[in-house]
PDB file of N, CA and C in Angstrom:
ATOM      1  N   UNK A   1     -25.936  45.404  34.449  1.00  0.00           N
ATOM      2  CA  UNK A   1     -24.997  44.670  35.278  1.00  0.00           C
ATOM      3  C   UNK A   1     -25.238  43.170  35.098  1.00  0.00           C
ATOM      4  N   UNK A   2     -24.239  42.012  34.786  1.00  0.00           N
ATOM      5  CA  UNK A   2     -24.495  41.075  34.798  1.00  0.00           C
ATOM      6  C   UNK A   2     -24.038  40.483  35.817  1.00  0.00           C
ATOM      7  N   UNK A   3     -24.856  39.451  36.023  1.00  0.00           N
ATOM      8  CA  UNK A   3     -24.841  38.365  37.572  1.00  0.00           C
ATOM      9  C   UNK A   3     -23.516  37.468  37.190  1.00  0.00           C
ATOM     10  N   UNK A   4     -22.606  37.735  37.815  1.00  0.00           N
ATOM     11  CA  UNK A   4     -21.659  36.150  37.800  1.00  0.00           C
ATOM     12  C   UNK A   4     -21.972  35.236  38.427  1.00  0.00           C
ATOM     13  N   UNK A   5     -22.280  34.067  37.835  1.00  0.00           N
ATOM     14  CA  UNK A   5     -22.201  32.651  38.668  1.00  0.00           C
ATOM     15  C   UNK A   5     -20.763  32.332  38.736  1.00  0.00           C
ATOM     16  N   UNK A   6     -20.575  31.980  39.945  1.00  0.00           N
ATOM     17  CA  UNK A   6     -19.174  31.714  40.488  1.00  0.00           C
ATOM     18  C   UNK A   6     -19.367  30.435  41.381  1.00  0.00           C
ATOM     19  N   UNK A   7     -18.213  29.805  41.452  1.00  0.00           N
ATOM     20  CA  UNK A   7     -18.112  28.793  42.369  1.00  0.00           C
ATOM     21  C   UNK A   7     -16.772  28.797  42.505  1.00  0.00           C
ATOM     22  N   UNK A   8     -16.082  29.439  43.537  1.00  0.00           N
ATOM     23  CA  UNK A   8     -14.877  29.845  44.355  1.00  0.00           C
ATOM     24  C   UNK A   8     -14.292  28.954  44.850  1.00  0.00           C
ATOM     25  N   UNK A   9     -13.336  28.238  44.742  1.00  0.00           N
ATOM     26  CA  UNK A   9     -12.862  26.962  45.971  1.00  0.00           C
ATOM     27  C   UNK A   9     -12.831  27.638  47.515  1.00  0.00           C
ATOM     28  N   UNK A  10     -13.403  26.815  48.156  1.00  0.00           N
ATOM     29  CA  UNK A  10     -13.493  26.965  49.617  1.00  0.00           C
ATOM     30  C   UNK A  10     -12.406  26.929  49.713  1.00  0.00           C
ATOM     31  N   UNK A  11     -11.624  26.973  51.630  1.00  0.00           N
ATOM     32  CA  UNK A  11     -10.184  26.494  52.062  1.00  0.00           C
ATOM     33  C   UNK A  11     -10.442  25.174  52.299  1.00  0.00           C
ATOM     34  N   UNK A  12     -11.056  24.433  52.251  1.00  0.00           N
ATOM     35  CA  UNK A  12     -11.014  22.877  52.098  1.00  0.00           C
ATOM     36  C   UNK A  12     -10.951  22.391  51.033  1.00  0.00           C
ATOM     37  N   UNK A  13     -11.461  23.133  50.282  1.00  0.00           N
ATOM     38  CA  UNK A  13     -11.141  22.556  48.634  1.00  0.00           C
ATOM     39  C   UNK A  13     -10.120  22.666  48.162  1.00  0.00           C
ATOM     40  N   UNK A  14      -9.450  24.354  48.620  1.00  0.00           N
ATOM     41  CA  UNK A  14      -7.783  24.233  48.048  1.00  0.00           C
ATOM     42  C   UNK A  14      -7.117  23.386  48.876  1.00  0.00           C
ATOM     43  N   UNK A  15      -7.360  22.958  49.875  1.00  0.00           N
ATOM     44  CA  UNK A  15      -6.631  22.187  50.988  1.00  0.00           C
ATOM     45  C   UNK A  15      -6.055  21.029  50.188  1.00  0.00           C
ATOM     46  N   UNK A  16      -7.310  20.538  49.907  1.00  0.00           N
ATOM     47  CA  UNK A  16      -7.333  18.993  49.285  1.00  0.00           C
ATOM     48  C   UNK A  16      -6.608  19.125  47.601  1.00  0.00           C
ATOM     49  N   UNK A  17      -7.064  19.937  46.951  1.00  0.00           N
ATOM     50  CA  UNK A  17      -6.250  20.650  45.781  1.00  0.00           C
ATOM     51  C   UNK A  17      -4.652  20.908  45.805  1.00  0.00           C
ATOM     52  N   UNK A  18      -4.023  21.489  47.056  1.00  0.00           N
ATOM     53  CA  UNK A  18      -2.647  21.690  46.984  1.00  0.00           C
ATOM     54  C   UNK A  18      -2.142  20.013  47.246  1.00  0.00           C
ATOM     55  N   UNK A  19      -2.970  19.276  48.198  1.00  0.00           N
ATOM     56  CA  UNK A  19      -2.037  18.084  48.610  1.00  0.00           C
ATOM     57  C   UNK A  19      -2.232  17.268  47.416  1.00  0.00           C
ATOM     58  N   UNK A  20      -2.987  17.289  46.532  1.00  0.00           N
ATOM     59  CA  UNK A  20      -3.528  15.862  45.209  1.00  0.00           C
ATOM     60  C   UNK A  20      -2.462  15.943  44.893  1.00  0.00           C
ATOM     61  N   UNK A  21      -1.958  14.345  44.882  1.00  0.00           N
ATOM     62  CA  UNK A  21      -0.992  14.130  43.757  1.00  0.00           C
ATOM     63  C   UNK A  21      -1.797  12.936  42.698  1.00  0.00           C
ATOM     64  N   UNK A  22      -1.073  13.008  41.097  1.00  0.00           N
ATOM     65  CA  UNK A  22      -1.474  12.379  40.481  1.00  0.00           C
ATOM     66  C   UNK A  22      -0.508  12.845  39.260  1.00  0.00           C
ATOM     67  N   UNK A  23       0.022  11.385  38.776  1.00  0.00           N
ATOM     68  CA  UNK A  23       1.187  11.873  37.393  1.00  0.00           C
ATOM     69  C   UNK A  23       0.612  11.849  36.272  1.00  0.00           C
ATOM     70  N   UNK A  24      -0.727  12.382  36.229  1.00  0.00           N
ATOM     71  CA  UNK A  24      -1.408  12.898  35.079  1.00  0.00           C
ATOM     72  C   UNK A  24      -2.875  13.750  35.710  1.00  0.00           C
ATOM     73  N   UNK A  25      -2.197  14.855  36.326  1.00  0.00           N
ATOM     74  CA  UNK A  25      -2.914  16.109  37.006  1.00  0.00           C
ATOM     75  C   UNK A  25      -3.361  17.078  35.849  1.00  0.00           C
ATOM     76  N   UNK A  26      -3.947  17.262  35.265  1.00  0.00           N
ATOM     77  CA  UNK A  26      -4.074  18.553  34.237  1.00  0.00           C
ATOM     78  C   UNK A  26      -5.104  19.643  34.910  1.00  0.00           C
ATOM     79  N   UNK A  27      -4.209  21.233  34.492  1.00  0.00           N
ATOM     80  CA  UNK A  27      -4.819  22.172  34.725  1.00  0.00           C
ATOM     81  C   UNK A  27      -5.129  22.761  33.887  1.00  0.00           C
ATOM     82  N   UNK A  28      -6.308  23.356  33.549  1.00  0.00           N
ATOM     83  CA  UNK A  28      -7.070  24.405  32.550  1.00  0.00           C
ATOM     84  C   UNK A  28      -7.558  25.542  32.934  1.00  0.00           C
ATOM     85  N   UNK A  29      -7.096  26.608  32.317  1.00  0.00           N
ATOM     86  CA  UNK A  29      -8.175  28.009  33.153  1.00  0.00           C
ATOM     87  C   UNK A  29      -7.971  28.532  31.485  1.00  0.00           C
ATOM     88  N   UNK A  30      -9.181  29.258  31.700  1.00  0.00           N
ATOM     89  CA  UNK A  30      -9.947  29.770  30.652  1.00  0.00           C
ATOM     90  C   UNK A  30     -10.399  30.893  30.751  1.00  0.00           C
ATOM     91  N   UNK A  31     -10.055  32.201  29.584  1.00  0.00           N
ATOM     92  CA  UNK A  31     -10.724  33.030  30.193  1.00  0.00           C
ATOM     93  C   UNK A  31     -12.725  32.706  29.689  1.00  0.00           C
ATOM     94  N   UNK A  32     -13.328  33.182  30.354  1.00  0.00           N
ATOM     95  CA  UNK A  32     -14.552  32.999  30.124  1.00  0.00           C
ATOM     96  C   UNK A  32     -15.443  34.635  29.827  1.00  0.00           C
ATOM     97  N   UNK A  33     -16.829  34.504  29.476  1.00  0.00           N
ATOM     98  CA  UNK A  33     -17.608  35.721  29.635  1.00  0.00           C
ATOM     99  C   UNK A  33     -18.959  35.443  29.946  1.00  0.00           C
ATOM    100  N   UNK A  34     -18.866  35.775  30.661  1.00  0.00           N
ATOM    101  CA  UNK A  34     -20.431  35.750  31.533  1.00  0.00           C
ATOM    102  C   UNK A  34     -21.958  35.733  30.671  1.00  0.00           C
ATOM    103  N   UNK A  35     -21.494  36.867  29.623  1.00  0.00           N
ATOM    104  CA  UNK A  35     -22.808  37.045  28.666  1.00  0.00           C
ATOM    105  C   UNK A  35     -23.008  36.234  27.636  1.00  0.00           C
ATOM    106  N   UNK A  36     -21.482  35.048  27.171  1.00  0.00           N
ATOM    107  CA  UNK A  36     -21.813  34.584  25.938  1.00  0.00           C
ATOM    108  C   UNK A  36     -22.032  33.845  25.621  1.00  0.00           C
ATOM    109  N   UNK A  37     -22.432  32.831  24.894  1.00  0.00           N
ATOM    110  CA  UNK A  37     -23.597  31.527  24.450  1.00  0.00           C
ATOM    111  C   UNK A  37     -23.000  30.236  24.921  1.00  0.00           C
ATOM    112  N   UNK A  38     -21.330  30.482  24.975  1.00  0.00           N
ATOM    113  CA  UNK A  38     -20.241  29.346  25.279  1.00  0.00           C
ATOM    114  C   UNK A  38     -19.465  28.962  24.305  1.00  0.00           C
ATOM    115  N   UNK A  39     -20.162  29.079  23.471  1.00  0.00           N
ATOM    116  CA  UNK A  39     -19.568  28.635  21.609  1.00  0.00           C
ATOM    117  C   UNK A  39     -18.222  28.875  21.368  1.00  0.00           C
ATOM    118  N   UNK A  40     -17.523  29.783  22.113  1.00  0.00           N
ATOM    119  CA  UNK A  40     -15.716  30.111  22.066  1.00  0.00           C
ATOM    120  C   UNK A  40     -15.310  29.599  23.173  1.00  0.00           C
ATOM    121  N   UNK A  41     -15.819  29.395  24.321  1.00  0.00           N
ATOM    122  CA  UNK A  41     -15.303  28.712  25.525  1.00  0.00           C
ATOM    123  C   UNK A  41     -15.380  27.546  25.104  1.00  0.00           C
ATOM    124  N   UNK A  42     -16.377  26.842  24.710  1.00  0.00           N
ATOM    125  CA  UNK A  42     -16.090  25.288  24.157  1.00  0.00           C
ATOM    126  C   UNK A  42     -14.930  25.001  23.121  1.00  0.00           C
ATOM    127  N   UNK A  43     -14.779  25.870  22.293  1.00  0.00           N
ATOM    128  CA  UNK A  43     -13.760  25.370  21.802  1.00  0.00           C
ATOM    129  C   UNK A  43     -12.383  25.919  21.880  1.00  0.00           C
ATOM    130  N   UNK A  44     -12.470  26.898  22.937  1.00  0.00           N
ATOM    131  CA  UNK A  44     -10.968  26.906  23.723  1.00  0.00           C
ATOM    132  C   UNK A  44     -10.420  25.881  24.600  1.00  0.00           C
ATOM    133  N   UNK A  45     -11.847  25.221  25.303  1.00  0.00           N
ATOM    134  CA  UNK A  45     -11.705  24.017  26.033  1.00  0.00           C
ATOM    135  C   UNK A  45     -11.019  22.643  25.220  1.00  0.00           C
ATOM    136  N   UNK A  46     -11.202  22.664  24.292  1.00  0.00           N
ATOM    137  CA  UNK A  46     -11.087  21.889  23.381  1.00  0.00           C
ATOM    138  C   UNK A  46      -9.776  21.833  22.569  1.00  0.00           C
ATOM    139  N   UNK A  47      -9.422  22.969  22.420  1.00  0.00           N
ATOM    140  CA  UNK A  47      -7.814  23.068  21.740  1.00  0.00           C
ATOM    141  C   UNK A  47      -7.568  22.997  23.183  1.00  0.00           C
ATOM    142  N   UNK A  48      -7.442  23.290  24.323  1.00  0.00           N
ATOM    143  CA  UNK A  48      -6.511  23.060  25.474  1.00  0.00           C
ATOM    144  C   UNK A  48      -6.464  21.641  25.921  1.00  0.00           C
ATOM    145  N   UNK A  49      -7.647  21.213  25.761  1.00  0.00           N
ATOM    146  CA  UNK A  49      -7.943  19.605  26.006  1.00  0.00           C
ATOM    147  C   UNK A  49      -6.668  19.081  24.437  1.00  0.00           C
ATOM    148  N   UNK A  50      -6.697  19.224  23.757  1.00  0.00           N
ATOM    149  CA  UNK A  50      -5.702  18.442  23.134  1.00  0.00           C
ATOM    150  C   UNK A  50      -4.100  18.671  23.198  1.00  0.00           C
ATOM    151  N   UNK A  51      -4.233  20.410  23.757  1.00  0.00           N
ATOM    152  CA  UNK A  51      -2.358  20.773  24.274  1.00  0.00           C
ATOM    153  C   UNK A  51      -2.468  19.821  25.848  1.00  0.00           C
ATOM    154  N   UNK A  52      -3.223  20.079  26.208  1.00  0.00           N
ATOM    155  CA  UNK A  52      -2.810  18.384  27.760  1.00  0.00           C
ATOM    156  C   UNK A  52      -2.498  17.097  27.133  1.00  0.00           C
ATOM    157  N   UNK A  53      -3.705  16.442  26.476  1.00  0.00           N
ATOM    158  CA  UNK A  53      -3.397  15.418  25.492  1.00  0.00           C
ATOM    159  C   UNK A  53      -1.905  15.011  25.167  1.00  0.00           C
ATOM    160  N   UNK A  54      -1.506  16.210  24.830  1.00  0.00           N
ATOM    161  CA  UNK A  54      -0.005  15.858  23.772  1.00  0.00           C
ATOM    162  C   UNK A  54       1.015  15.862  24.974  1.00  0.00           C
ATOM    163  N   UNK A  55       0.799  16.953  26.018  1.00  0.00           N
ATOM    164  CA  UNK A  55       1.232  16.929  27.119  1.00  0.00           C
ATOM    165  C   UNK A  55       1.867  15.545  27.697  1.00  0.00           C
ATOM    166  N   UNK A  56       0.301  14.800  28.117  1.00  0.00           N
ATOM    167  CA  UNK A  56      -0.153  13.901  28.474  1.00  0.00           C
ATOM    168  C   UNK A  56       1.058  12.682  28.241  1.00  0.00           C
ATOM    169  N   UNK A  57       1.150  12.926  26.826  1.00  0.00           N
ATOM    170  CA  UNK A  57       1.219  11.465  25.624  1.00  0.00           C
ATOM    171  C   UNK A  57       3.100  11.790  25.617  1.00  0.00           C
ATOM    172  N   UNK A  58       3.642  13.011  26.017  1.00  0.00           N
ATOM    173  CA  UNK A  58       4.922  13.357  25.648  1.00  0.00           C
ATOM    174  C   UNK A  58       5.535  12.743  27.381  1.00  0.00           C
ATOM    175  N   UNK A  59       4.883  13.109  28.244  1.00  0.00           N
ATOM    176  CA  UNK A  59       4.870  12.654  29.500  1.00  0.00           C
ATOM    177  C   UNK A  59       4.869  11.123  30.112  1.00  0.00           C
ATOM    178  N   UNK A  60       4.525  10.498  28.405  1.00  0.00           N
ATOM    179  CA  UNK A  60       4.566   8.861  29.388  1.00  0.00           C
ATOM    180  C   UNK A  60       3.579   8.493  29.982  1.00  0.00           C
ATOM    181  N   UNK A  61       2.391   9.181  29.854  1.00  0.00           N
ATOM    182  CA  UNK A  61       1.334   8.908  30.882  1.00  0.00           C
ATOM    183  C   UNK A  61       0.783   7.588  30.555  1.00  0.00           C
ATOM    184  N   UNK A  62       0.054   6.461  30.864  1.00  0.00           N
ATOM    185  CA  UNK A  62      -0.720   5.622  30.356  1.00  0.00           C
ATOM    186  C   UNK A  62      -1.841   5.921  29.372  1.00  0.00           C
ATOM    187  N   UNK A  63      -2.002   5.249  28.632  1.00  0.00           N
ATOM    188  CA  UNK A  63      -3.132   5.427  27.699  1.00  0.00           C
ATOM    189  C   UNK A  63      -4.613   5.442  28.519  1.00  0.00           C
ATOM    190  N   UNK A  64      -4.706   4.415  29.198  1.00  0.00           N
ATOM    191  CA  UNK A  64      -6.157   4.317  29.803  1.00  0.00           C
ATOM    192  C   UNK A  64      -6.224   5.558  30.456  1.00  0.00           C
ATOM    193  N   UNK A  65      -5.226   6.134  31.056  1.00  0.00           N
ATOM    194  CA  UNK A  65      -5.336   7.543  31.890  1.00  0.00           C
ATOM    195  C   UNK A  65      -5.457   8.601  31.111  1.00  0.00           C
ATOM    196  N   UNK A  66      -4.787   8.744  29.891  1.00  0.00           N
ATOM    197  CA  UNK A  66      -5.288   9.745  28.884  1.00  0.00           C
ATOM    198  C   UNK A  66      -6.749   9.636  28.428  1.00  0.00           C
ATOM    199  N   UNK A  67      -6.828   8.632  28.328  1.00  0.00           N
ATOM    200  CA  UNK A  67      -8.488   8.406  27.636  1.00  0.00           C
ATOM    201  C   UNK A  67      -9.369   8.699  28.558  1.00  0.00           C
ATOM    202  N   UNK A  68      -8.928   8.434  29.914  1.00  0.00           N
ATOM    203  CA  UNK A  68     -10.125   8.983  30.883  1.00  0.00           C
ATOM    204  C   UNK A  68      -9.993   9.951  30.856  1.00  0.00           C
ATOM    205  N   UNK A  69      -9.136  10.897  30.767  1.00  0.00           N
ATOM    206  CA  UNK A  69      -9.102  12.272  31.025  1.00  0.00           C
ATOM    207  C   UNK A  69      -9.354  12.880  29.727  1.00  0.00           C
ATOM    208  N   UNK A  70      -9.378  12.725  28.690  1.00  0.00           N
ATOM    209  CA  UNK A  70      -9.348  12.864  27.385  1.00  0.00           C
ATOM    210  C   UNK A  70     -11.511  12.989  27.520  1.00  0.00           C
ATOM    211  N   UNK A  71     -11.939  11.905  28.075  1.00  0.00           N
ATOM    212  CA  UNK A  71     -13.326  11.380  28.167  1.00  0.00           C
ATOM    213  C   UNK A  71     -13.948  11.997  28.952  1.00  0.00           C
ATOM    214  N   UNK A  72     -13.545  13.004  30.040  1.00  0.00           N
ATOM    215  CA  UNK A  72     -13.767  13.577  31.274  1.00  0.00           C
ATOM    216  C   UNK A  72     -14.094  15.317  30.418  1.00  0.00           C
ATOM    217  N   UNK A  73     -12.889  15.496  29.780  1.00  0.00           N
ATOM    218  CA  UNK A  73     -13.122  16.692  29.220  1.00  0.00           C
ATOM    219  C   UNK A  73     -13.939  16.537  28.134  1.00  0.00           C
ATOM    220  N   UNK A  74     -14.184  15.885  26.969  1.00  0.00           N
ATOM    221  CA  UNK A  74     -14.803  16.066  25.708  1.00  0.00           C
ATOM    222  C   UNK A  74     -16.298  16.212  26.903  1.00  0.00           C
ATOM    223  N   UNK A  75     -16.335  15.254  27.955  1.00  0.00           N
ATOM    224  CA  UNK A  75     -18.104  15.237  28.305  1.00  0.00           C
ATOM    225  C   UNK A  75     -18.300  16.770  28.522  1.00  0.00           C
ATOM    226  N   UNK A  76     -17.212  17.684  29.379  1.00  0.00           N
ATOM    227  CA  UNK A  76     -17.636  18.912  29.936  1.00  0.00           C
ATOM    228  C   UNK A  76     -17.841  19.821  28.605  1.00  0.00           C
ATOM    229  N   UNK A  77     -16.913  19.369  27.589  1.00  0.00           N
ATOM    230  CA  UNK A  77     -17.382  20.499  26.139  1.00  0.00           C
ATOM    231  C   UNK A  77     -18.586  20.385  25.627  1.00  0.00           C
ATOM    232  N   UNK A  78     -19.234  19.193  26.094  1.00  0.00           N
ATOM    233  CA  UNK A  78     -21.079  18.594  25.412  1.00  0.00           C
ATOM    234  C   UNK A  78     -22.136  19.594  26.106  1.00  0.00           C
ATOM    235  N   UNK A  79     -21.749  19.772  27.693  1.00  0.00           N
ATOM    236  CA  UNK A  79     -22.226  20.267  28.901  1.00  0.00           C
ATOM    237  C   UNK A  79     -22.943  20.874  28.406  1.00  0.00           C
ATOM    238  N   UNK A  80     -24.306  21.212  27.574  1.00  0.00           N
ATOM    239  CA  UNK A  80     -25.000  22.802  27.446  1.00  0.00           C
ATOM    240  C   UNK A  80     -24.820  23.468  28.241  1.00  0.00           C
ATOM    241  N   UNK A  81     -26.006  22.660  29.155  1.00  0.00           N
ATOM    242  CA  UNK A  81     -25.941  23.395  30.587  1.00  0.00           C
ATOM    243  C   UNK A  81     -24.989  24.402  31.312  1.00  0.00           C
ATOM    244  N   UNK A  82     -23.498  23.469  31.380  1.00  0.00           N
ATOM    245  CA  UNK A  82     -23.015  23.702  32.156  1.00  0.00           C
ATOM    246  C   UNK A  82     -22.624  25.197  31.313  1.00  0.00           C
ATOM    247  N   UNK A  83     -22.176  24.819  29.996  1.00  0.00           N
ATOM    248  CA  UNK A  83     -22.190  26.467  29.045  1.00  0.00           C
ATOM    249  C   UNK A  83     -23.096  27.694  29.251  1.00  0.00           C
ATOM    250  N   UNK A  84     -24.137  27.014  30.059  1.00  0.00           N
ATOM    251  CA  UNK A  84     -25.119  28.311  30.093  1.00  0.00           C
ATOM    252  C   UNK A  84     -24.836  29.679  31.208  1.00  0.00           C
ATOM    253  N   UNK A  85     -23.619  29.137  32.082  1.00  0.00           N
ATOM    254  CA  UNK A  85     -23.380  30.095  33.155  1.00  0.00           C
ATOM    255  C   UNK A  85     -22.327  30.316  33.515  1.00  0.00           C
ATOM    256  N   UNK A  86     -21.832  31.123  33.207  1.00  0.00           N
ATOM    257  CA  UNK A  86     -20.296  31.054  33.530  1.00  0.00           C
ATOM    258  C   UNK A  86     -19.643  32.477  34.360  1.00  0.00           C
ATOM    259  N   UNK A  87     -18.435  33.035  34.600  1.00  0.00           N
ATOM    260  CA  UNK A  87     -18.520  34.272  35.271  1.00  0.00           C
ATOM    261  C   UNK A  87     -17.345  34.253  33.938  1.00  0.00           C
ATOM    262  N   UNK A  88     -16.152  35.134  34.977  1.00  0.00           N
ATOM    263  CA  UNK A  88     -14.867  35.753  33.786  1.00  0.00           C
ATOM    264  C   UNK A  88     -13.726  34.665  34.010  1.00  0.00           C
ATOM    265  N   UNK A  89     -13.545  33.798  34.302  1.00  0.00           N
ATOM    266  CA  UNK A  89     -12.708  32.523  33.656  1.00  0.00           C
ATOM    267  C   UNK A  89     -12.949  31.161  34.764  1.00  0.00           C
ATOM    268  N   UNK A  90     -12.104  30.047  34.018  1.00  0.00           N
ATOM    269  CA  UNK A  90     -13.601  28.894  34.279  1.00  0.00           C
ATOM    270  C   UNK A  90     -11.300  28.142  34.789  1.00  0.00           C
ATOM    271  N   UNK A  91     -11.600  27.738  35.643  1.00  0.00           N
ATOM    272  CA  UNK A  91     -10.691  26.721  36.259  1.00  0.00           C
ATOM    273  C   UNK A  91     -11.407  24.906  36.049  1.00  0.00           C
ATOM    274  N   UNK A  92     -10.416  24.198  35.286  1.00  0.00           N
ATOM    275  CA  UNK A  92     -10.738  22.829  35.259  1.00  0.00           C
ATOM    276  C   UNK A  92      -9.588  21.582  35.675  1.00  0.00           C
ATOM    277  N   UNK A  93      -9.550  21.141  36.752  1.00  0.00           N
ATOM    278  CA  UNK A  93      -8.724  20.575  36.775  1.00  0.00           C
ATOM    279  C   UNK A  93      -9.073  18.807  37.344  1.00  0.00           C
ATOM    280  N   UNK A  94      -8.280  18.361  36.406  1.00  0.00           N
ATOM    281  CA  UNK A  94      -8.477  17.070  35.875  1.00  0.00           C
ATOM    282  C   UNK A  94      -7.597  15.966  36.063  1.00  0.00           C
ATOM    283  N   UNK A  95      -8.178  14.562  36.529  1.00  0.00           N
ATOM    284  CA  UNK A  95      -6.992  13.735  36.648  1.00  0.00           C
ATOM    285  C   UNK A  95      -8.051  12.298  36.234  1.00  0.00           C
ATOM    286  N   UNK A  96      -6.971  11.097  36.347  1.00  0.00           N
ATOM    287  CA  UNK A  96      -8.009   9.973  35.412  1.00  0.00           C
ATOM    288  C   UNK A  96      -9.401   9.593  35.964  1.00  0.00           C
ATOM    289  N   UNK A  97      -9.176   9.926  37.002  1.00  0.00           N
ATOM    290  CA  UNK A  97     -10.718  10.038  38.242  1.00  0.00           C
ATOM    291  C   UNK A  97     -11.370  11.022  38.231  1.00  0.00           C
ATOM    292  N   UNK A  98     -11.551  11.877  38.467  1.00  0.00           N
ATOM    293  CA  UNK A  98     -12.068  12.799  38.703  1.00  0.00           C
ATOM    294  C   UNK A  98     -11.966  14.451  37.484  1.00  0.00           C
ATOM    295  N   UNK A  99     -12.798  15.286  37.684  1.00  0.00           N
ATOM    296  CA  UNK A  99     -12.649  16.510  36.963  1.00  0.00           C
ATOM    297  C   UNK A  99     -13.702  17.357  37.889  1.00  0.00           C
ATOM    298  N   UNK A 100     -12.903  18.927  38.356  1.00  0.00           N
ATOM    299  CA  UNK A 100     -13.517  19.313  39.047  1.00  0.00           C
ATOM    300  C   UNK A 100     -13.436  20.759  38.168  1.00  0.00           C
ATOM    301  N   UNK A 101     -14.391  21.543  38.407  1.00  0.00           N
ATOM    302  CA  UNK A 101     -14.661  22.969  37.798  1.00  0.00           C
ATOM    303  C   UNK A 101     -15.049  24.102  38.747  1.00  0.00           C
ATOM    304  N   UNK A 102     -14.120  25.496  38.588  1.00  0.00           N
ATOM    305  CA  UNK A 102     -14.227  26.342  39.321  1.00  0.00           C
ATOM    306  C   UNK A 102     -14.733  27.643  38.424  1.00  0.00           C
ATOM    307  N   UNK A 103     -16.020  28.076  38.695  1.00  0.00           N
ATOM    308  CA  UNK A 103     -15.909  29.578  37.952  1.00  0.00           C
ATOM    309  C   UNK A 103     -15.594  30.390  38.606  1.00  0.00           C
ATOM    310  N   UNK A 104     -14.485  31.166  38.362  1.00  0.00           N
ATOM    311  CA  UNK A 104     -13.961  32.433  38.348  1.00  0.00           C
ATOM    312  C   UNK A 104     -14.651  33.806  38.203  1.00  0.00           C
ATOM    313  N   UNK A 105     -14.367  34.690  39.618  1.00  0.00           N
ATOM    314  CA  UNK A 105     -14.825  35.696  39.074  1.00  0.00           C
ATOM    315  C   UNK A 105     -13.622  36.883  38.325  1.00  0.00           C
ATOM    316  N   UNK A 106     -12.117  36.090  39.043  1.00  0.00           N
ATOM    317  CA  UNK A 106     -11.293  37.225  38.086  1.00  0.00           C
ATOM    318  C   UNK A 106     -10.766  36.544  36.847  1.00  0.00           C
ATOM    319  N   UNK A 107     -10.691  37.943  36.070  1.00  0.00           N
ATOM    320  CA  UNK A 107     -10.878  37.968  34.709  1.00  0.00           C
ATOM    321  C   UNK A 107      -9.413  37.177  34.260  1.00  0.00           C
ATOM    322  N   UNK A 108      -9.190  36.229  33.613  1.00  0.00           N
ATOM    323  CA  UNK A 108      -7.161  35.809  32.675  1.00  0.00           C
ATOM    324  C   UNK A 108      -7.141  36.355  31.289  1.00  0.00           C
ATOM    325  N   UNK A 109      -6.062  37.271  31.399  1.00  0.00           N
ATOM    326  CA  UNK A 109      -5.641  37.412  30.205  1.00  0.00           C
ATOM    327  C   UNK A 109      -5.443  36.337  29.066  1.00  0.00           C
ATOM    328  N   UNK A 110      -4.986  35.121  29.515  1.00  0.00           N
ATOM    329  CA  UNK A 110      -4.829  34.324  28.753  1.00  0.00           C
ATOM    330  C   UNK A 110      -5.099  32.939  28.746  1.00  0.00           C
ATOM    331  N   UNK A 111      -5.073  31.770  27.910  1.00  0.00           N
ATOM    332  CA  UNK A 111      -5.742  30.473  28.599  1.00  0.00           C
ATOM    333  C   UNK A 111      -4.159  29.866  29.271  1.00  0.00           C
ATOM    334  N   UNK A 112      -4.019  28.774  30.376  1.00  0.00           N
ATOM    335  CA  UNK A 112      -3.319  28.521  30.497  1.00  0.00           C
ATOM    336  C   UNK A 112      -3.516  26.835  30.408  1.00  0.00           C
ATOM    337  N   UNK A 113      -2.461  26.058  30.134  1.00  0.00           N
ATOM    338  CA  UNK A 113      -2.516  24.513  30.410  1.00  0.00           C
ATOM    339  C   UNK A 113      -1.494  23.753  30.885  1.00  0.00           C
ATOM    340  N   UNK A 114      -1.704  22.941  31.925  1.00  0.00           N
ATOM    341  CA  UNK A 114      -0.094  22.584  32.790  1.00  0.00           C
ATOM    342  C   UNK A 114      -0.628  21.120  33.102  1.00  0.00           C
ATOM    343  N   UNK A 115       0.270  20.093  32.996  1.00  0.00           N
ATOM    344  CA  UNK A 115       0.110  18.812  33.050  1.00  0.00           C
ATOM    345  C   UNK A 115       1.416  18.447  34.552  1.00  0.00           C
ATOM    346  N   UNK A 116       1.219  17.813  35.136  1.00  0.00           N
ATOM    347  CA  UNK A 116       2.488  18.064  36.259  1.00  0.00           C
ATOM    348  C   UNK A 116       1.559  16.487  37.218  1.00  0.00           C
ATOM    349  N   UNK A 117       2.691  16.629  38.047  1.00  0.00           N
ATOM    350  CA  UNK A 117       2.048  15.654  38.713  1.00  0.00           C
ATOM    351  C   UNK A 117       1.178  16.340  40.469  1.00  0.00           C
ATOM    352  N   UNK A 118       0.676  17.469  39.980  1.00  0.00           N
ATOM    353  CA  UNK A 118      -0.356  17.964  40.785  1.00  0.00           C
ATOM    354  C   UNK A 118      -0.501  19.302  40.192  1.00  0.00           C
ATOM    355  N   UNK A 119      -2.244  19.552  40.571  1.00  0.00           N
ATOM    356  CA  UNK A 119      -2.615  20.917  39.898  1.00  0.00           C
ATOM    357  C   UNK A 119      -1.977  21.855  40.135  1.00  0.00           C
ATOM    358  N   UNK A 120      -1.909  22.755  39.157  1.00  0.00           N
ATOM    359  CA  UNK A 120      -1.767  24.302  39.083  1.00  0.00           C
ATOM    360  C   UNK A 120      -2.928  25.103  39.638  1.00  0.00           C
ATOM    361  N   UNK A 121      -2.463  25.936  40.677  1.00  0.00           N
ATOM    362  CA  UNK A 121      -3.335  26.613  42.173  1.00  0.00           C
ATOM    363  C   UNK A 121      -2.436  26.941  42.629  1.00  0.00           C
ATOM    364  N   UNK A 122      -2.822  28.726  42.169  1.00  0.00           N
ATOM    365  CA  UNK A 122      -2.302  29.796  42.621  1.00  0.00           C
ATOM    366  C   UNK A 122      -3.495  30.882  43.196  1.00  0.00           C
TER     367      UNK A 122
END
């Protein structure tokens, strides 16, 4: 049996999550696996980090705001660490301030990526 590390949004966290606005909000969910080194999660993170990017850049966003967010994600793909624990899919959602990360304990069929002017939270 393997242990999931999870970190669930509280109801204060989605609280604050449904009201964020920001016209360069990016959402990432990933599926993840609990047992594996990270080596495919990093670079799913990574092709999704550049479908926001283009997102981003098709959207009008400012440059300095892409680059922070652009700078926010490449740091979390470096993360060893943070690669070392994961459950069954990894929520990242990102704006030119901030980047926050949720592990998941249910499993996504697929990766998803949504740029909007507030996260995707369902």
């Amino acid at each position: 049996m393997t242990i999931l590390h999870t970190d669930t949004p509280t109801r204060d966290q989605l609280d604050r999550l449904f009201t964020s606005r920001d016209a360069a909000s990016v959402s990432i969910y990933l599926p993840t696996d609990p047992v594996s080194d990270g080596a495919a999660e990093r670079i799913a993170l990574k092709n999704t980090t550049r479908a926001a990017v283009q997102q981003l850049v098709d959207a009008g966003v400012a440059r300095a705001d892409v680059a922070a967010i652009t700078d926010e994600l490449d740091g979390l793909v470096e993360d060893t660490e943070f690669w070392r624990y994961q459950a069954r899919a990894l929520a990242v959602l990102a704006t030119p301030t901030s980047v926050r990360t949720f592990r998941l304990a249910t499993a996504l069929a697929a990766e998803v990526v949504d740029v909007s002017d507030r996260f995707l939270v369902k």
